[in-house]
Protein backbone atom coordinates (compact mmCIF):
# COMPACT_ATOMS: atom_id res chain seq x y z
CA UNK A 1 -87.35 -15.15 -31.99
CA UNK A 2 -84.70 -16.62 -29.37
CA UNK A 3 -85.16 -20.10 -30.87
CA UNK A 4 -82.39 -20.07 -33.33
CA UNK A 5 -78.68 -18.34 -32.40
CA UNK A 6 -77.33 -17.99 -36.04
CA UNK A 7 -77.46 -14.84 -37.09
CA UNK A 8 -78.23 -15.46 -40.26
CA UNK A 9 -80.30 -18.05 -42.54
CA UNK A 10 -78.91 -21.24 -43.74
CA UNK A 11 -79.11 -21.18 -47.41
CA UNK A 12 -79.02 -25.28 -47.39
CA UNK A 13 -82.39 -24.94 -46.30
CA UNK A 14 -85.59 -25.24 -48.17
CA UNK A 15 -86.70 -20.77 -46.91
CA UNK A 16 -83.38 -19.77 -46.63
CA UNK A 17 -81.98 -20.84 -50.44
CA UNK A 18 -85.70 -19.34 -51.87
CA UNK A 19 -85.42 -16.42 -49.69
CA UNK A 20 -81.49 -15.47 -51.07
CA UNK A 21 -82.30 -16.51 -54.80
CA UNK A 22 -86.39 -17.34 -55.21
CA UNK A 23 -87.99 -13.66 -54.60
CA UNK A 24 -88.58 -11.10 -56.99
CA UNK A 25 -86.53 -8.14 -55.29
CA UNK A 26 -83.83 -10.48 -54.73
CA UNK A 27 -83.55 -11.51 -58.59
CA UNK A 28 -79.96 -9.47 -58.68
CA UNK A 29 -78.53 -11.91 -56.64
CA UNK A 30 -79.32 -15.34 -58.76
CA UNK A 31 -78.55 -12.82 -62.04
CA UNK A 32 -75.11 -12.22 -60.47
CA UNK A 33 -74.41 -15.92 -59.05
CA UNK A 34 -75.32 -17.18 -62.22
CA UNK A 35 -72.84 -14.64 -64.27
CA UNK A 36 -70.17 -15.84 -61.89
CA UNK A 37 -70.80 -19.76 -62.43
CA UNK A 38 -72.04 -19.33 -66.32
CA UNK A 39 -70.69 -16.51 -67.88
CA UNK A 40 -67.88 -18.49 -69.89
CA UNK A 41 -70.52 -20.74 -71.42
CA UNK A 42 -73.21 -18.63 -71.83
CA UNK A 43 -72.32 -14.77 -71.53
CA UNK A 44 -74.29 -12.19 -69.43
CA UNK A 45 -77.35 -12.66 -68.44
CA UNK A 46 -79.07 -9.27 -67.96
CA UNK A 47 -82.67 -10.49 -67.02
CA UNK A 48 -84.18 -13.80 -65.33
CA UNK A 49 -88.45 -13.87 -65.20
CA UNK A 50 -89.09 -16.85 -62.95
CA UNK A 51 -91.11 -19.33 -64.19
CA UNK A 52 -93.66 -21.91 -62.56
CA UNK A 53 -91.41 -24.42 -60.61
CA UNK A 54 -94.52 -27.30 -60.90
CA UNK A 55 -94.36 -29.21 -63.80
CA UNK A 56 -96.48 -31.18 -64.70
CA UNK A 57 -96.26 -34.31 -67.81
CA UNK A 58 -98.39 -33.91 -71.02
CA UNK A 59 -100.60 -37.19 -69.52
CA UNK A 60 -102.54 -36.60 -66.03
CA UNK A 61 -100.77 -40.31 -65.22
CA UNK A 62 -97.13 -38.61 -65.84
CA UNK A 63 -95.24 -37.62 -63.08
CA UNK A 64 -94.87 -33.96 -62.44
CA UNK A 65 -91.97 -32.26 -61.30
CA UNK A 66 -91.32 -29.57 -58.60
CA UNK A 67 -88.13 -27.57 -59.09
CA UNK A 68 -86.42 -25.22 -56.06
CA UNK A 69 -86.14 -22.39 -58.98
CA UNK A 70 -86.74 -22.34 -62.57
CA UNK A 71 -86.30 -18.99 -64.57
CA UNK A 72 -85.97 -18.13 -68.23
CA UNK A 73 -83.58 -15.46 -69.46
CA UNK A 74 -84.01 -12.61 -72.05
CA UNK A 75 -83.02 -14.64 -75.06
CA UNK A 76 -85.62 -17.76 -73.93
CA UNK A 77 -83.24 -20.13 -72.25
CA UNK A 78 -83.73 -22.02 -69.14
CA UNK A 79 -82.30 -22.44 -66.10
CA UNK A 80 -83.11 -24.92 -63.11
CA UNK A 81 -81.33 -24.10 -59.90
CA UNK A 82 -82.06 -26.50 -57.04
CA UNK A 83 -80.47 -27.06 -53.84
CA UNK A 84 -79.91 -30.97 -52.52
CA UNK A 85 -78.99 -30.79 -48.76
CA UNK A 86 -77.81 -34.46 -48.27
CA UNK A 87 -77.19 -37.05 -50.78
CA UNK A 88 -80.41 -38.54 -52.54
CA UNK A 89 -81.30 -41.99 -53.57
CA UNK A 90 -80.61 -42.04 -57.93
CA UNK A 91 -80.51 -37.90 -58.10
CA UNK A 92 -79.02 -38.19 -61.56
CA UNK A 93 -81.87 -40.07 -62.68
CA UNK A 94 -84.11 -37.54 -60.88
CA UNK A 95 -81.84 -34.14 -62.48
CA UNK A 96 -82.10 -36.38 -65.80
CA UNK A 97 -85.83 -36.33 -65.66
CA UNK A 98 -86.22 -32.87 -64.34
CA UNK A 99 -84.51 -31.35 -67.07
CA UNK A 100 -86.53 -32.90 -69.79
CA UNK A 101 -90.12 -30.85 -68.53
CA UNK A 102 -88.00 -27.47 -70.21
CA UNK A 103 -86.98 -29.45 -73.30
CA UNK A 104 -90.74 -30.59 -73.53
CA UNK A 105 -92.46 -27.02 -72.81
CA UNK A 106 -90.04 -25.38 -76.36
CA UNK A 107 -92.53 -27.64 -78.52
CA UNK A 108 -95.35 -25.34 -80.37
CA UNK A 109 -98.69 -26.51 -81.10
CA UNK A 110 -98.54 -27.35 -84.96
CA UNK A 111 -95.45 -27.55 -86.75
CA UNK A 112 -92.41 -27.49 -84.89
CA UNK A 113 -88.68 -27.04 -86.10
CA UNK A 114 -86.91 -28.64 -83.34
CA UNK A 115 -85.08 -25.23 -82.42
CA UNK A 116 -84.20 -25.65 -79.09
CA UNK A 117 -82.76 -22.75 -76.69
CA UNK A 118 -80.30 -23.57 -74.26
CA UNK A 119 -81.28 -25.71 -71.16
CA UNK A 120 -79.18 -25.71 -67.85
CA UNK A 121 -79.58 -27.79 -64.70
CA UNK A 122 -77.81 -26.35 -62.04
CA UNK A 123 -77.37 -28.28 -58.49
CA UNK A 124 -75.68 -27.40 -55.98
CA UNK A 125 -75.03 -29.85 -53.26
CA UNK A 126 -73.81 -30.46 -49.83
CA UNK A 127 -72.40 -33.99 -50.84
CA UNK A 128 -70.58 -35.30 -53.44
CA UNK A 129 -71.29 -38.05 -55.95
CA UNK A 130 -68.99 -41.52 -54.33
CA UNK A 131 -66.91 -41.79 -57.40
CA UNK A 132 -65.63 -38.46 -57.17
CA UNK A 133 -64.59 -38.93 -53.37
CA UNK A 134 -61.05 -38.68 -53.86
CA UNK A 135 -61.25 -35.94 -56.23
CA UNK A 136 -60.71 -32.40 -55.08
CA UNK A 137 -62.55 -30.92 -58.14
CA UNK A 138 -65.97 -28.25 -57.42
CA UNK A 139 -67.61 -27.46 -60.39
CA UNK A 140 -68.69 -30.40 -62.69
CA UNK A 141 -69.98 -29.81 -65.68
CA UNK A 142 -71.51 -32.84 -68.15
CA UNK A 143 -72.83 -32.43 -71.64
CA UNK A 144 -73.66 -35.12 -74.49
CA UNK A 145 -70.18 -35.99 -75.77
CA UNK A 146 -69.35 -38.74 -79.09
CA UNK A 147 -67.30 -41.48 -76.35
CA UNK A 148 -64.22 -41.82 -79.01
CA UNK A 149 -63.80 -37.91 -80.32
CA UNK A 150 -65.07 -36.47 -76.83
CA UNK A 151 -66.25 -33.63 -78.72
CA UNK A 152 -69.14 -32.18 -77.51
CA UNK A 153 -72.05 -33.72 -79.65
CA UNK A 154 -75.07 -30.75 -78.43
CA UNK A 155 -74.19 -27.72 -76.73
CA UNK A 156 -77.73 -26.70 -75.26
CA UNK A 157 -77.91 -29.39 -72.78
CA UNK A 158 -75.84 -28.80 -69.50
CA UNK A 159 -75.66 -30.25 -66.63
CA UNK A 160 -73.64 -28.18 -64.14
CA UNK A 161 -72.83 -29.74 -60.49
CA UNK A 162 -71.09 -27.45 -57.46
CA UNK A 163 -70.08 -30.09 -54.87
CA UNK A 164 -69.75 -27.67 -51.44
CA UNK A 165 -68.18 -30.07 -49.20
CA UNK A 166 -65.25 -29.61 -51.72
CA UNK A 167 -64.58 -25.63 -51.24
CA UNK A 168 -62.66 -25.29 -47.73
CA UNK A 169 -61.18 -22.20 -48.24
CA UNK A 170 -61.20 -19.88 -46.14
CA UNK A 171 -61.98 -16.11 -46.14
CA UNK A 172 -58.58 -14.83 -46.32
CA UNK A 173 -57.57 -17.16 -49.51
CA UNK A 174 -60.46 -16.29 -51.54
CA UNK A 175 -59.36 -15.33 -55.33
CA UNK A 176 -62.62 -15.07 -57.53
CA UNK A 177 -65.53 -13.54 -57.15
CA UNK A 178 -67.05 -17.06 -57.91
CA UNK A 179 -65.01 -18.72 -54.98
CA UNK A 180 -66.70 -15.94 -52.89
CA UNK A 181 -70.66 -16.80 -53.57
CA UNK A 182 -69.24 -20.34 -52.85
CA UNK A 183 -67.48 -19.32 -49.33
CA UNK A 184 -70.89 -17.79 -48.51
CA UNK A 185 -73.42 -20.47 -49.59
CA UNK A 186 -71.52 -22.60 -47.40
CA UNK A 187 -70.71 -20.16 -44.08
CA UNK A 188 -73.39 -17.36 -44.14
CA UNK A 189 -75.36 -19.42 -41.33
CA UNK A 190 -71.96 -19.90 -39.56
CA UNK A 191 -70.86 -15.99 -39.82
CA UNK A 192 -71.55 -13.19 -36.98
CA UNK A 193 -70.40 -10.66 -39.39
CA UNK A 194 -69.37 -10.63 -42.88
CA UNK A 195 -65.54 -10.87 -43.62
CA UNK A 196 -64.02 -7.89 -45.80
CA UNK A 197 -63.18 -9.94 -48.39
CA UNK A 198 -66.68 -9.89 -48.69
CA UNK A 199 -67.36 -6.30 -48.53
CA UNK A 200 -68.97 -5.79 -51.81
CA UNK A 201 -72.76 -4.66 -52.99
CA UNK A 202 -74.46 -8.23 -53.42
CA UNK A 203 -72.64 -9.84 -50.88
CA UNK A 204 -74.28 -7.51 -48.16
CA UNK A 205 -77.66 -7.76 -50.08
CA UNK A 206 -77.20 -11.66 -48.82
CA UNK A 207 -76.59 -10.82 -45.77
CA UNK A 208 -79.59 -8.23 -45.48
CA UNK A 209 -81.64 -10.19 -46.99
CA UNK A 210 -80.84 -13.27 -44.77
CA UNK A 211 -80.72 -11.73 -41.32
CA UNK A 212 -82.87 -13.82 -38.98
CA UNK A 213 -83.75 -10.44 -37.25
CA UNK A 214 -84.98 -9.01 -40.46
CA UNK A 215 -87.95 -11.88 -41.11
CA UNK A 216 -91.40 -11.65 -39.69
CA UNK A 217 -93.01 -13.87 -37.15
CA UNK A 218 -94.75 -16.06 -40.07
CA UNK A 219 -91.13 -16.40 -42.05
CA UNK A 220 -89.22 -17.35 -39.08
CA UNK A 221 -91.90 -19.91 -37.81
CA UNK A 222 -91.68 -20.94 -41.65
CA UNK A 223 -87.56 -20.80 -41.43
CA UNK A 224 -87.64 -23.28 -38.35
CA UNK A 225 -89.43 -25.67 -40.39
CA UNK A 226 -86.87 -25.78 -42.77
CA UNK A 227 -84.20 -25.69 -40.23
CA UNK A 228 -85.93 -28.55 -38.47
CA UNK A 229 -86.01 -30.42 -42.29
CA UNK A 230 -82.79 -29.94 -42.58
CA UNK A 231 -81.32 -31.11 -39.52
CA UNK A 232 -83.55 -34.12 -39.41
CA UNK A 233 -82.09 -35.27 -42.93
CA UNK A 234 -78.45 -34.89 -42.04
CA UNK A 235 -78.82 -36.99 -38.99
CA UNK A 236 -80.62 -39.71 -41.06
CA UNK A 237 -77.44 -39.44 -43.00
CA UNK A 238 -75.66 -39.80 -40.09
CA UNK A 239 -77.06 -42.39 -38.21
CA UNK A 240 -75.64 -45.62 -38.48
CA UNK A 241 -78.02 -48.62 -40.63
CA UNK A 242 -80.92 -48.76 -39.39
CA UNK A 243 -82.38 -51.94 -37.93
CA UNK A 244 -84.65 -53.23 -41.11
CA UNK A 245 -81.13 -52.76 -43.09
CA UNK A 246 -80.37 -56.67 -43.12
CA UNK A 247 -83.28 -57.91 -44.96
CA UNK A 248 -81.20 -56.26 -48.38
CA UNK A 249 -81.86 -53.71 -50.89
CA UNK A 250 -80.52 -50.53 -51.12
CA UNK A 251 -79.21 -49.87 -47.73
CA UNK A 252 -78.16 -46.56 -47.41
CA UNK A 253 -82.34 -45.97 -49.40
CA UNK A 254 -83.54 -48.02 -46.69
CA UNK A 255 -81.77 -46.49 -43.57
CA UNK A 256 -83.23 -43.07 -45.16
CA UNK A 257 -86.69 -44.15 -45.21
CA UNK A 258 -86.91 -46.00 -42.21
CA UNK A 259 -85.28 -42.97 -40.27
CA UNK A 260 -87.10 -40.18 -41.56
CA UNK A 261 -90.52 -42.16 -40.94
CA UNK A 262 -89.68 -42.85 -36.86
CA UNK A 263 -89.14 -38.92 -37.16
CA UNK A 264 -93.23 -38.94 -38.15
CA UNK A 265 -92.85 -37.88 -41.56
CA UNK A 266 -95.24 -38.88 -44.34
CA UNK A 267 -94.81 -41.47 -46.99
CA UNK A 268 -95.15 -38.48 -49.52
CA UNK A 269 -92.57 -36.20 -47.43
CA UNK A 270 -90.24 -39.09 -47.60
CA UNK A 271 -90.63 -40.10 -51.19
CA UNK A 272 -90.13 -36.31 -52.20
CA UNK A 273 -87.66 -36.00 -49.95
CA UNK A 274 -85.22 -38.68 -50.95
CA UNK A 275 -86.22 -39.14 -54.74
CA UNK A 276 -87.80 -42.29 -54.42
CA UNK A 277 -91.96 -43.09 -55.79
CA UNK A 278 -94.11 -43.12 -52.95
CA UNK A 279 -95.04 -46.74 -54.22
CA UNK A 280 -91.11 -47.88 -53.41
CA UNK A 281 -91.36 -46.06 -50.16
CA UNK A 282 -94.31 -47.90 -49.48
CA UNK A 283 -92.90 -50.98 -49.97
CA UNK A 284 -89.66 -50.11 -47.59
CA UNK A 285 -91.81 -49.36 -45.17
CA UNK A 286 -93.61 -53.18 -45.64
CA UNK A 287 -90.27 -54.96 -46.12
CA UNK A 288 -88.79 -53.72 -43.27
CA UNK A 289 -92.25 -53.64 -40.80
């Protein structure tokens, strides 16, 4: 296993962020992340089940809907947790859509008193949204609010937003347990060792848990194809426009698809990839042929 030098996962990554927060013996961890990012709004959870993350529409012509997590605590309400590595063509629309499949799945056959428990979609993501570039803030959190009284006008929709490339602090300057999930998420891959501010039960599950040394030969060929996922979207992000860029559209849409399709990735790949239909990724592709 000499292919990779980190010592330790990168939870940015498709295996590593399931691996930390997707697996049964693990379920601790998301319990105690979730405490730290929710517990003001929602009090402690005490027990997650995980829940199908397919989803499918009540037509077979509806779009389904694949979540990273999805898990349902002990008084019935739901929580999606997904991890966006770069910045994704209309991902509000997508977290939008996403988080109407647990609204949906509350309806009982028959009558139905529109009693709804608590729904939260969680992201957290290794960009942030462009008119927020000059803002220093983390944690965004957006519920239905009346425009004129900005009073919050239903309380069991959430949308909760951690933008990483936000939290620079460093080891030494860490103040919250919350600010210390976040210093982790973003520099476990980066660490040799964990820091002693970090010395603490869960925090060296994470590390356990996410020592490349620790996974068998099938999870570590299944961790490089993350990795390799991973690195191949953040230099699509990096790479300057592409060459089909000129003939309009969306460019920064089009300099993702083009890029990520020399790299021999499918048209499905892609359009899961970036949040676009495969129909709109088809025609990319065509336009810019």
């Amino acid at each position: 296993m000499s292919e990779l030098k980190e010592k330790y996962i990168n939870p940015f990554t498709d295996f590593g962020f399931k691996k930390i927060f997707g697996e049964e013996p693990n379920k601790d961890l998301l319990i105690d992340f979730l405490n730290e990012l929710l517990r003001q709004n929602e009090g402690e959870i005490t027990e997650l089940t995980y829940s199908k993350n397919d989803k499918t529409g009540s037509l077979a012509s509806d779009r389904s809907a694949i979540f990273d997590l999805y898990c349902i605590n002990q008084d019935g309400e739901r929580f999606i947790v997904e991890m966006q590595k770069t910045e994704q063509a209309f991902f509000k629309e997508r977290a939008l859509y996403y988080s109407t499949f647990p609204i949906q799945e509350q309806a009982q056959k028959g009558e139905w008193n529109f009693e709804l428990k608590a729904v939260y979609t969680i992201g957290i993501l290794n960009f942030s949204f462009n008119e927020d570039e000059d803002d220093d803030k983390i944690r965004h959190e957006v519920k239905l609010t009346d425009i004129d009284t900005k009073e919050v006008f239903h309380d069991k929709f959430t949308f909760i937003y951690l933008t990483m490339d936000k939290f620079n602090k460093k080891a030494h300057e860490l103040e919250t347990r919350f600010e210390k999930w976040l210093y982790l998420l973003k520099n476990l891959h980066k660490l040799e060792r964990l820091p002693d501010e970090l010395k603490e039960d869960v925090f060296e599950k994470v590390a356990e848990v996410a020592m490349v040394a620790n996974l068998t030969r099938e999870q570590f060929n299944e961790y490089q194809k993350s990795v390799k996922v991973y690195r191949d979207l953040n230099n699509v992000l990096n790479h300057s426009y592409s060459k089909g860029v000129e003939k309009g559209g969306n460019q920064k849409e089009i300099s993702f698809v083009l890029r990520l399709y020399e790299k021999g990735k499918s048209v499905e790949e892609i359009a899961d990839l970036i949040g676009l239909s495969v129909e709109k990724v088809e025609q990319i592709l065509k336009d810019n042929s």
